[in-house]
N, C-alpha and C. Protein backbone atom coordinates (compact mmCIF):
# COMPACT_ATOMS: atom_id res chain seq x y z
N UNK A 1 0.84 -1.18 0.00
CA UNK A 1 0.00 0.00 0.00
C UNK A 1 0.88 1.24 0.00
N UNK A 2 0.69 2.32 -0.68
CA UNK A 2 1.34 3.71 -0.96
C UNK A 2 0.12 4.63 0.02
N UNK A 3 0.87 5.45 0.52
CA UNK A 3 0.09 6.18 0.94
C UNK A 3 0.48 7.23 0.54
N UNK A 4 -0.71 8.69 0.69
CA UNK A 4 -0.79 9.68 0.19
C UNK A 4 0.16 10.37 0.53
N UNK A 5 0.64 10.54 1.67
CA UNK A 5 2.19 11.07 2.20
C UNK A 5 3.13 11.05 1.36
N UNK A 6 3.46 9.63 0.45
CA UNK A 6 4.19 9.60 0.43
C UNK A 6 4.44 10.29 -1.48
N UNK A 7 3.32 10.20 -1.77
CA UNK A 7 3.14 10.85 -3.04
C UNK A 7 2.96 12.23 -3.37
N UNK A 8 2.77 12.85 -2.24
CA UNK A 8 1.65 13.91 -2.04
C UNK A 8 3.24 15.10 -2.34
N UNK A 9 3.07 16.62 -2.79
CA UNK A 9 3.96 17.83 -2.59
C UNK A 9 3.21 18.25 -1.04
N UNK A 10 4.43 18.44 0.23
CA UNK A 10 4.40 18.51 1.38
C UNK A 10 3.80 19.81 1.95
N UNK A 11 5.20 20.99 1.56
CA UNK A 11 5.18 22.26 1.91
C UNK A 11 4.59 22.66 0.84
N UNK A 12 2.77 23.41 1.29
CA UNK A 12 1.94 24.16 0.79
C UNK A 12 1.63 25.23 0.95
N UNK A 13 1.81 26.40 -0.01
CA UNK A 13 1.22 28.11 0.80
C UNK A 13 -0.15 27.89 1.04
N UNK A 14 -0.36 28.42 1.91
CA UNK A 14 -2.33 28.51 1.86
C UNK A 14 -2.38 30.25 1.79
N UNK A 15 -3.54 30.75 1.56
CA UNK A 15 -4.16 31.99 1.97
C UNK A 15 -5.75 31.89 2.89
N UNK A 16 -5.80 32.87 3.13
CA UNK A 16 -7.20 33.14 4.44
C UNK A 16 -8.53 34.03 3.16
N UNK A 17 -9.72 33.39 3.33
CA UNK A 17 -10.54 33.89 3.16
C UNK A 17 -10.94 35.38 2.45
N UNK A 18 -10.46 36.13 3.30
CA UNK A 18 -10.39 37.75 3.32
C UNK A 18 -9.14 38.13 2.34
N UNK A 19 -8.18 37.52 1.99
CA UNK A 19 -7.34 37.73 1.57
C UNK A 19 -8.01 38.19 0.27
N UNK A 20 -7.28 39.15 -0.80
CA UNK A 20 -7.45 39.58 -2.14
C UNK A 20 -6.81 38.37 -2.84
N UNK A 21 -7.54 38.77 -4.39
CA UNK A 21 -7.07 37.77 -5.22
C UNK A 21 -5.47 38.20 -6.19
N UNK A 22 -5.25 39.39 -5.61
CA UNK A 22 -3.73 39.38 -5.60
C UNK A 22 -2.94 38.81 -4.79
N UNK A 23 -3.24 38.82 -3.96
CA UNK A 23 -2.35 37.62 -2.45
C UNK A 23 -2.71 36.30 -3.44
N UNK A 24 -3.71 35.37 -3.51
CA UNK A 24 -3.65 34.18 -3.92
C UNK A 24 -2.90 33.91 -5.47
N UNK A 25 -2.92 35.37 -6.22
CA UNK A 25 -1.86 35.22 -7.64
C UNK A 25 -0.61 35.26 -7.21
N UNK A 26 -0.22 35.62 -6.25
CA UNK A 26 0.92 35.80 -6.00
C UNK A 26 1.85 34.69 -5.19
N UNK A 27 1.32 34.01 -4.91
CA UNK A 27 1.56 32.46 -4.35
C UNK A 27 1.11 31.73 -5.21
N UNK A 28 0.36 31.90 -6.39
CA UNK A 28 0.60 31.20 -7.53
C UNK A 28 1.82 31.27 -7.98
N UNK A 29 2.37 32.52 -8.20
CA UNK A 29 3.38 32.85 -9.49
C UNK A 29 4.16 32.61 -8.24
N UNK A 30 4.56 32.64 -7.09
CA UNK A 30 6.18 32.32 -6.51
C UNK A 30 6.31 30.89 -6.52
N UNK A 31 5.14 30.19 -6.33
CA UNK A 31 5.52 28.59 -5.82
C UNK A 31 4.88 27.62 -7.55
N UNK A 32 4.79 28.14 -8.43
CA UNK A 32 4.68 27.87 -9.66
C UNK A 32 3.67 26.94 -9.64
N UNK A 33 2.60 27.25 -9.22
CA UNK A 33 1.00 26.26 -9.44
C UNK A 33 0.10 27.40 -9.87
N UNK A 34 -1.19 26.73 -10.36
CA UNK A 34 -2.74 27.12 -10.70
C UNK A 34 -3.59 26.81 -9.27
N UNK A 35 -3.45 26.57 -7.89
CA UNK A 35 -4.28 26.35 -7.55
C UNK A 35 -3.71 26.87 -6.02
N UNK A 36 -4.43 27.63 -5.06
CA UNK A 36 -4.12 28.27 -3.57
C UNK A 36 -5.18 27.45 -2.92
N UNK A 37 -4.76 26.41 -1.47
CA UNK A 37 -5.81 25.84 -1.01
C UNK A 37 -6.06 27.37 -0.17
N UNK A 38 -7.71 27.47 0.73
CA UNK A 38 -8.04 28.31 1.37
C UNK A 38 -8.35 28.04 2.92
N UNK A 39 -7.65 28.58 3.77
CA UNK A 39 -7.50 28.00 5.01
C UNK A 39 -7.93 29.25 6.65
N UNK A 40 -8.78 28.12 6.93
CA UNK A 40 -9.58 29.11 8.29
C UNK A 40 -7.81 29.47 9.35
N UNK A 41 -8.10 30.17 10.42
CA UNK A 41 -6.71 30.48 10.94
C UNK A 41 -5.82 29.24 12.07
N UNK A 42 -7.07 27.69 11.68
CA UNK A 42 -6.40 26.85 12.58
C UNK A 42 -5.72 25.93 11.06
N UNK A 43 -5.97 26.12 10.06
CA UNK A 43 -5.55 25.65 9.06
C UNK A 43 -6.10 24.55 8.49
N UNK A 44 -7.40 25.09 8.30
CA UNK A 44 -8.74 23.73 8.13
C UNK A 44 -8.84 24.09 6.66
N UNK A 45 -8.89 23.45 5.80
CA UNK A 45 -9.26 23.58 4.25
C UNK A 45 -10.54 24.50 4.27
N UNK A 46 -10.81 25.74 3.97
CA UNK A 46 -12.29 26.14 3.53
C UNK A 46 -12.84 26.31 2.59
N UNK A 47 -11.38 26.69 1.67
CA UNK A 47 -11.86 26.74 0.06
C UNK A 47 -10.46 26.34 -0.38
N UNK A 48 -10.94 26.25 -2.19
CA UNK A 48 -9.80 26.60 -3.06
C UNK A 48 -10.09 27.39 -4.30
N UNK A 49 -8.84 27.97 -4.60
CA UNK A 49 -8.71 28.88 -5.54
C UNK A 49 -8.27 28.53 -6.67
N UNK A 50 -8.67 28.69 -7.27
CA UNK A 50 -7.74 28.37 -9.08
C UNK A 50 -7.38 29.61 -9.70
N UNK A 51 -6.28 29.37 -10.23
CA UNK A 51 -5.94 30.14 -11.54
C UNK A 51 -6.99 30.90 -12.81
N UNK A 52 -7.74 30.04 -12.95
CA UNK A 52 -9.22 30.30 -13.90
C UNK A 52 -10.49 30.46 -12.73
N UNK A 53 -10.50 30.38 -11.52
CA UNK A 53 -11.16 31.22 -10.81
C UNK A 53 -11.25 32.50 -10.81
N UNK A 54 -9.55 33.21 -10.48
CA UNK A 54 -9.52 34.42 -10.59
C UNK A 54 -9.29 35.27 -11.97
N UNK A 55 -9.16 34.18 -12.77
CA UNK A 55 -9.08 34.94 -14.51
C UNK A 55 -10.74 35.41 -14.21
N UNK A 56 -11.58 34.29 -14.66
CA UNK A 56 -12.59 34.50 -14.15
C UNK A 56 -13.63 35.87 -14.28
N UNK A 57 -13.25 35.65 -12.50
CA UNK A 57 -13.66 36.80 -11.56
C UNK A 57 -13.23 38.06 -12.15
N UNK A 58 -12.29 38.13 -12.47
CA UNK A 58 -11.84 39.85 -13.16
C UNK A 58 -12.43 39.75 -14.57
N UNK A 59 -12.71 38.85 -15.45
CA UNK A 59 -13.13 39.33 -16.72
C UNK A 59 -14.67 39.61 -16.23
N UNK A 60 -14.95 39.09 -15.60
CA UNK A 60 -16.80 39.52 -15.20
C UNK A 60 -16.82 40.58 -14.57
N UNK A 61 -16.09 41.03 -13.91
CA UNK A 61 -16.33 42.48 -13.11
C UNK A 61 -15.70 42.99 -13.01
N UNK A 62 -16.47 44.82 -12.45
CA UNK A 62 -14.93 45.83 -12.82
C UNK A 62 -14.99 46.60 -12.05
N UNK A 63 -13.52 45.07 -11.38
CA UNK A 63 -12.56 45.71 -10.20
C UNK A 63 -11.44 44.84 -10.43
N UNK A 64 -10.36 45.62 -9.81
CA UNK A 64 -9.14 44.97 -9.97
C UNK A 64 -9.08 43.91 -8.82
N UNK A 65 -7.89 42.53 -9.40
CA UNK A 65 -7.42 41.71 -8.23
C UNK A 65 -7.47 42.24 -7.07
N UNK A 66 -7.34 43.44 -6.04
CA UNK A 66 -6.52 43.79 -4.75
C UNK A 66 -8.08 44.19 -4.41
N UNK A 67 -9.04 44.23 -5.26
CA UNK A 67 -9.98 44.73 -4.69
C UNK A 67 -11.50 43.41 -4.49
N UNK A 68 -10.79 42.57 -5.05
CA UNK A 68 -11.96 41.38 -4.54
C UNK A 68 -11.26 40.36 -3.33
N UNK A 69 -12.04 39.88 -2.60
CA UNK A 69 -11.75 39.14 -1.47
C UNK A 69 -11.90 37.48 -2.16
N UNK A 70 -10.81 36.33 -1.90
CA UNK A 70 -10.88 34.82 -2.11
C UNK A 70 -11.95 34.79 -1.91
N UNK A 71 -12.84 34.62 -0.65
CA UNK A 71 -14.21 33.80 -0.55
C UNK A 71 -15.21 34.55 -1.62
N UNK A 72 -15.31 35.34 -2.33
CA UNK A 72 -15.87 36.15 -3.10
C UNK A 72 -15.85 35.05 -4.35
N UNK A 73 -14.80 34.31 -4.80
CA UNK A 73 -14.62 33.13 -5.85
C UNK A 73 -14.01 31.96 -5.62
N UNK A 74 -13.55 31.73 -4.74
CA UNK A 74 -13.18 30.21 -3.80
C UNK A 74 -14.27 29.16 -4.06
N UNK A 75 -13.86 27.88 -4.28
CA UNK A 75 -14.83 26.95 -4.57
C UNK A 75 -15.02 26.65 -2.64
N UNK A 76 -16.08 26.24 -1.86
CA UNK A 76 -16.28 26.23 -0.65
C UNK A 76 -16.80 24.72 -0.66
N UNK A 77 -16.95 24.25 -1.42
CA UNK A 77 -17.05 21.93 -1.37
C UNK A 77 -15.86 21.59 -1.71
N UNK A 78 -14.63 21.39 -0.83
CA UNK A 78 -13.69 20.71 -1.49
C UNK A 78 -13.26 19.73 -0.84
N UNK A 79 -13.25 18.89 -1.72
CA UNK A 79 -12.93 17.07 -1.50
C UNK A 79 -11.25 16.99 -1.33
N UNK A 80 -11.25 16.73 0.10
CA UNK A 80 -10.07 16.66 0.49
C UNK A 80 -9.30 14.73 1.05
N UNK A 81 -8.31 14.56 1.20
CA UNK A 81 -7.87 12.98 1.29
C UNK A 81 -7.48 13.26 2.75
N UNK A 82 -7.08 12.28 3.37
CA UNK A 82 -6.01 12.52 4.54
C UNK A 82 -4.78 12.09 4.14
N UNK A 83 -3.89 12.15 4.64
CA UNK A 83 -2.07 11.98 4.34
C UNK A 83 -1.67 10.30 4.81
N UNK A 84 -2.74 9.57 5.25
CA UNK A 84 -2.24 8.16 5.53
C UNK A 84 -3.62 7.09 5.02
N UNK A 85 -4.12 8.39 3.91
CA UNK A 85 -5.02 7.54 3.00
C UNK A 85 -4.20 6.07 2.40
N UNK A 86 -4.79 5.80 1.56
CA UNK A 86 -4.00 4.82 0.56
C UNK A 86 -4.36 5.39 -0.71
N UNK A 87 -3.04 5.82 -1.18
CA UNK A 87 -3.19 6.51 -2.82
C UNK A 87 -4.56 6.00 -4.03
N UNK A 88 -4.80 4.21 -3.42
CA UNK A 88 -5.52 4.06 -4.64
C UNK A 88 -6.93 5.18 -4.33
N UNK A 89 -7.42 5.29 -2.65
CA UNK A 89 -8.17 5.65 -2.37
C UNK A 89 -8.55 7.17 -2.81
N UNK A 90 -7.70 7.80 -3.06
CA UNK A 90 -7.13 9.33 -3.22
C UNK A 90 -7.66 9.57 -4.69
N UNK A 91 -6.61 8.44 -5.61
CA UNK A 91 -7.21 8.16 -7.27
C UNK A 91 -8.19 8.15 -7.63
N UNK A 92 -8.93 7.33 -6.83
CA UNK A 92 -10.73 7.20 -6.98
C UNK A 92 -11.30 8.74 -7.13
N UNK A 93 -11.05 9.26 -5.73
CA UNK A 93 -11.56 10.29 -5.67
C UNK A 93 -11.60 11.18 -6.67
N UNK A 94 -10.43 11.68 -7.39
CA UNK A 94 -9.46 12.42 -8.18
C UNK A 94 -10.12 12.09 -9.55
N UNK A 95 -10.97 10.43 -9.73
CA UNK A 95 -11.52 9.88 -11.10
C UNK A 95 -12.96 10.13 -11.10
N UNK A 96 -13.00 10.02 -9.90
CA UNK A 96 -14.84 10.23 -9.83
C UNK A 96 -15.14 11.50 -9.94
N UNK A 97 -14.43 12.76 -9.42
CA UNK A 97 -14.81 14.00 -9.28
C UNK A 97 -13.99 14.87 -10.39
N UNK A 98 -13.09 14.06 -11.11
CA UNK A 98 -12.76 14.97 -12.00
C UNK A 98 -11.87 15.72 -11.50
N UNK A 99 -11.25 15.50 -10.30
CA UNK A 99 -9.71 16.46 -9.82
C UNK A 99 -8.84 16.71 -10.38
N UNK A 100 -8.20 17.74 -10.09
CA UNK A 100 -6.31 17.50 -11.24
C UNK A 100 -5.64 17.87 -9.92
N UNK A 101 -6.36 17.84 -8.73
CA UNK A 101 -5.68 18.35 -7.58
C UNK A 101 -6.38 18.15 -6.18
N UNK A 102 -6.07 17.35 -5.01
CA UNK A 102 -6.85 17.34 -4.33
C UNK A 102 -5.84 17.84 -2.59
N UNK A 103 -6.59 18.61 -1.96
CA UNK A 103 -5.82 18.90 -0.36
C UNK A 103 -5.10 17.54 -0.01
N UNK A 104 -4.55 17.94 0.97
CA UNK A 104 -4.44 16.35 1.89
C UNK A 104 -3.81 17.37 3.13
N UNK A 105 -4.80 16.63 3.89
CA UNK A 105 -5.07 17.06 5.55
C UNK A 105 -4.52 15.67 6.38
N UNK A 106 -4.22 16.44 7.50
CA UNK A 106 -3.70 15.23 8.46
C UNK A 106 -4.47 14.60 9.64
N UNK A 107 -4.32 14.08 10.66
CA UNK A 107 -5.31 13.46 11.86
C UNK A 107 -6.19 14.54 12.11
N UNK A 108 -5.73 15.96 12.02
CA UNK A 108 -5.89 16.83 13.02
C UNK A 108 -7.23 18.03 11.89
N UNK A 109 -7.06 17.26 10.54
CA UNK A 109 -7.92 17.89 9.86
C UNK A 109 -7.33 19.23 9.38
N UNK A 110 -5.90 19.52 9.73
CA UNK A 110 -5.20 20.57 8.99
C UNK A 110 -4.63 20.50 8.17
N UNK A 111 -4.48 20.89 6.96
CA UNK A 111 -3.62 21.16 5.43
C UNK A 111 -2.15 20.53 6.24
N UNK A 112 -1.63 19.80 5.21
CA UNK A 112 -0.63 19.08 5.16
C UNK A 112 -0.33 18.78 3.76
N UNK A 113 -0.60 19.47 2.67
CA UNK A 113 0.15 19.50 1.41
C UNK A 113 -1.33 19.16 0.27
N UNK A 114 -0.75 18.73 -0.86
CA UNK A 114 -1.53 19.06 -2.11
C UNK A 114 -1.31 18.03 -2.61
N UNK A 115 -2.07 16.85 -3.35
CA UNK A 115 -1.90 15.77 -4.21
C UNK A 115 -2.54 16.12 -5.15
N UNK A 116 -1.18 15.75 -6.27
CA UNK A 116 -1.91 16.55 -8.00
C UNK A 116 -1.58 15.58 -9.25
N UNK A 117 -1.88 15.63 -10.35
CA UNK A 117 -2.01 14.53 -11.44
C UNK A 117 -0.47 14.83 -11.22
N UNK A 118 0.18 15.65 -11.30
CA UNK A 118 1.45 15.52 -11.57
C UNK A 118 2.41 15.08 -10.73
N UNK A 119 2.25 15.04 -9.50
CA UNK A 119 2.79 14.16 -8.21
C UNK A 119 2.60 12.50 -8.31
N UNK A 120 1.00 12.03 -9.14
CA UNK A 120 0.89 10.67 -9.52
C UNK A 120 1.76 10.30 -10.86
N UNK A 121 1.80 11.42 -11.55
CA UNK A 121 2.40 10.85 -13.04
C UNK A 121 4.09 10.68 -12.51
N UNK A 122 4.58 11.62 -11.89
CA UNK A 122 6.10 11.37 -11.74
C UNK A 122 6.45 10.43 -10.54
N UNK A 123 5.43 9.80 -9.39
CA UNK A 123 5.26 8.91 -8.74
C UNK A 123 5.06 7.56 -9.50
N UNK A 124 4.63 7.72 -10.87
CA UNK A 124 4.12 6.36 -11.54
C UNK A 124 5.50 5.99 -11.94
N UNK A 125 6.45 6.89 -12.35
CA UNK A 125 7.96 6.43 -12.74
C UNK A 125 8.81 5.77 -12.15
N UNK A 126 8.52 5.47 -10.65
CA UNK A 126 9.87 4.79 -9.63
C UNK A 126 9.01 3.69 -9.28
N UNK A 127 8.70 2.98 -10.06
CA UNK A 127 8.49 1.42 -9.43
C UNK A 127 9.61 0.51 -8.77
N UNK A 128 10.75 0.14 -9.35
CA UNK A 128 11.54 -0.65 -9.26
C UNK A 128 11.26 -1.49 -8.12
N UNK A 129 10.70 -2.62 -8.35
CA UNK A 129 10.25 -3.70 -7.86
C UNK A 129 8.96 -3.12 -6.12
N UNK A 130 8.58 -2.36 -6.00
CA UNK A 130 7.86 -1.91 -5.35
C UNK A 130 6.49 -1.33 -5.66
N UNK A 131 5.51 -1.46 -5.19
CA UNK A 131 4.33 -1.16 -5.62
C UNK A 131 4.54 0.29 -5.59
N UNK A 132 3.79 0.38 -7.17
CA UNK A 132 3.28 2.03 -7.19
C UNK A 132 2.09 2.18 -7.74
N UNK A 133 2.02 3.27 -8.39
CA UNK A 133 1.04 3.73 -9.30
C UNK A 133 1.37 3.42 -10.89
N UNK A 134 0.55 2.70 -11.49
CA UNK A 134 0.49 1.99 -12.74
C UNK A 134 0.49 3.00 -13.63
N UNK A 135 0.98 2.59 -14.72
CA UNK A 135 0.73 3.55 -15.68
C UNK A 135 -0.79 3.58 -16.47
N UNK A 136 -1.36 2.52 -16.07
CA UNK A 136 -3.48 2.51 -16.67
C UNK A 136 -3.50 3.34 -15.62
N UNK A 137 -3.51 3.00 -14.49
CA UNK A 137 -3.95 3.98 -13.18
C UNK A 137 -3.76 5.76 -13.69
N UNK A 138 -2.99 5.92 -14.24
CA UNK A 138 -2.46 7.56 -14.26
C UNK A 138 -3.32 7.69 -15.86
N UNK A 139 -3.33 6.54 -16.53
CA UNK A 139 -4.22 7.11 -17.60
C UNK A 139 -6.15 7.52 -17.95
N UNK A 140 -6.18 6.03 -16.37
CA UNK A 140 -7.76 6.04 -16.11
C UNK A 140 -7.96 7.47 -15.99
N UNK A 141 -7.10 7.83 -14.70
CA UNK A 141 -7.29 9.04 -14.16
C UNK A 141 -7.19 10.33 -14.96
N UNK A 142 -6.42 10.35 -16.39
CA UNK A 142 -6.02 11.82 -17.07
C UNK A 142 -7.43 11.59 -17.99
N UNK A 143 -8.30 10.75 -18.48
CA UNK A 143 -9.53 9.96 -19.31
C UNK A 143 -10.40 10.68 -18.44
N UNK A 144 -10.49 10.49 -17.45
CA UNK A 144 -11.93 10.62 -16.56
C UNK A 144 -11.82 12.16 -16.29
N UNK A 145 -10.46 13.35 -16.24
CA UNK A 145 -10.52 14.58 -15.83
C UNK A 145 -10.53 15.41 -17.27
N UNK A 146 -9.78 14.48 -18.02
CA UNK A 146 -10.01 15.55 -19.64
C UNK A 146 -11.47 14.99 -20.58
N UNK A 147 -12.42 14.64 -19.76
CA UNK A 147 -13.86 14.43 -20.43
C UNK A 147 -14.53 15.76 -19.96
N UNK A 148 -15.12 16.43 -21.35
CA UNK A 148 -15.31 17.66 -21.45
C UNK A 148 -16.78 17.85 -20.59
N UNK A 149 -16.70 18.98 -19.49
CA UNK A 149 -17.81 19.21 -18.60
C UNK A 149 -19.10 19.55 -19.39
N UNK A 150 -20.66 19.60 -19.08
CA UNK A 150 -21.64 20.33 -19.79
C UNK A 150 -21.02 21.57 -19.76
N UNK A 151 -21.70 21.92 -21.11
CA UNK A 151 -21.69 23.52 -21.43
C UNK A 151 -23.15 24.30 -20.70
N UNK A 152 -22.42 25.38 -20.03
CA UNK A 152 -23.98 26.06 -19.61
C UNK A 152 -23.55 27.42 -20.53
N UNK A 153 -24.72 27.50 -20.57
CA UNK A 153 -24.82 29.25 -21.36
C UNK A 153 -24.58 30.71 -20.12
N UNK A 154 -23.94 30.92 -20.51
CA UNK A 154 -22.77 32.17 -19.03
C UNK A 154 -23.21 33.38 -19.97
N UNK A 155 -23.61 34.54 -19.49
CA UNK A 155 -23.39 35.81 -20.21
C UNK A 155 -23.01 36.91 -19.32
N UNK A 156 -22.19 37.83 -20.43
CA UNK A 156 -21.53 38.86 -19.31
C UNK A 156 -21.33 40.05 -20.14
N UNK A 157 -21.31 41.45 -19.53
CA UNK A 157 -20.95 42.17 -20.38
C UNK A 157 -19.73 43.06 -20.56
N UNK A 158 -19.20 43.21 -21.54
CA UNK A 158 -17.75 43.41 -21.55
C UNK A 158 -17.47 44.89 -22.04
């Protein structure tokens, strides 16, 4: 059994709620991801942020990044693993819901890092005689997240 620990990227920035969506671009662009988990002040997952959250949010309205608050566009349902899951368990999740990224929290229910397609794909490379992650496993999983969502009709004015 692999556990999520051991697959998982460890050290995660989080941001708070209230924070602007310049604080959460900006821990995008230093730690080189699309995605800021969102964390109450004991460090409980409350939301997450994406990259195309806050594109988003600024093409629909007119105000700049520094002037909208995360919980304003934070997704607030997020399916999180624990860190002594078992990876297959994590995968599931990640296949069923369509993740490219999921939290991983510890006993204590606090952020303890980020499990992402790309932590499984370069985890699928070091088998050498030890169980890992398969290479069907990493493909089930890229099949089930690049199947194209319904289209809803969005209008906005520009």
């Amino acid at each position: 059994m692999i556990l999520v620990e051991n697959v998982m990227t460890g050290e995660v920035e989080a941001c708070g709620p209230e924070e602007s969506l310049s604080a959460a671009a900006s821990i995008m662009w230093r730690r080189d991801c699309g995605v800021v988990p969102v964390v109450d002040e004991e460090r409980r997952v409350v939301g997450i942020v994406t990259d195309r959250d806050i594109c988003m949010a600024l093409a629909t309205r007119p105000q700049v990044a520094s002037e909208v608050r995360v919980a304003e566009v934070m997704t607030r349902e997020v399916r999180c693993c624990n860190a002594v899951d078992d990876i297959q368990e994590a995968l599931e999740t990640m296949r069923r819901e369509r993740l490219r990224r999921l939290p991983v929290v510890d006993g204590g229910g606090k952020l303890a890092g980020m499990l992402s397609v790309s932590d499984i794909v370069l985890h699928s490379e070091r088998g050498k005689g030890k169980r890992h992650v398969s290479h069907r496993e990493v493909m089930s999983l890229l099949k089930a997240i690049c199947q194209p969502h319904e289209q809803t009709a969005i209008s906005f004015d520009v």
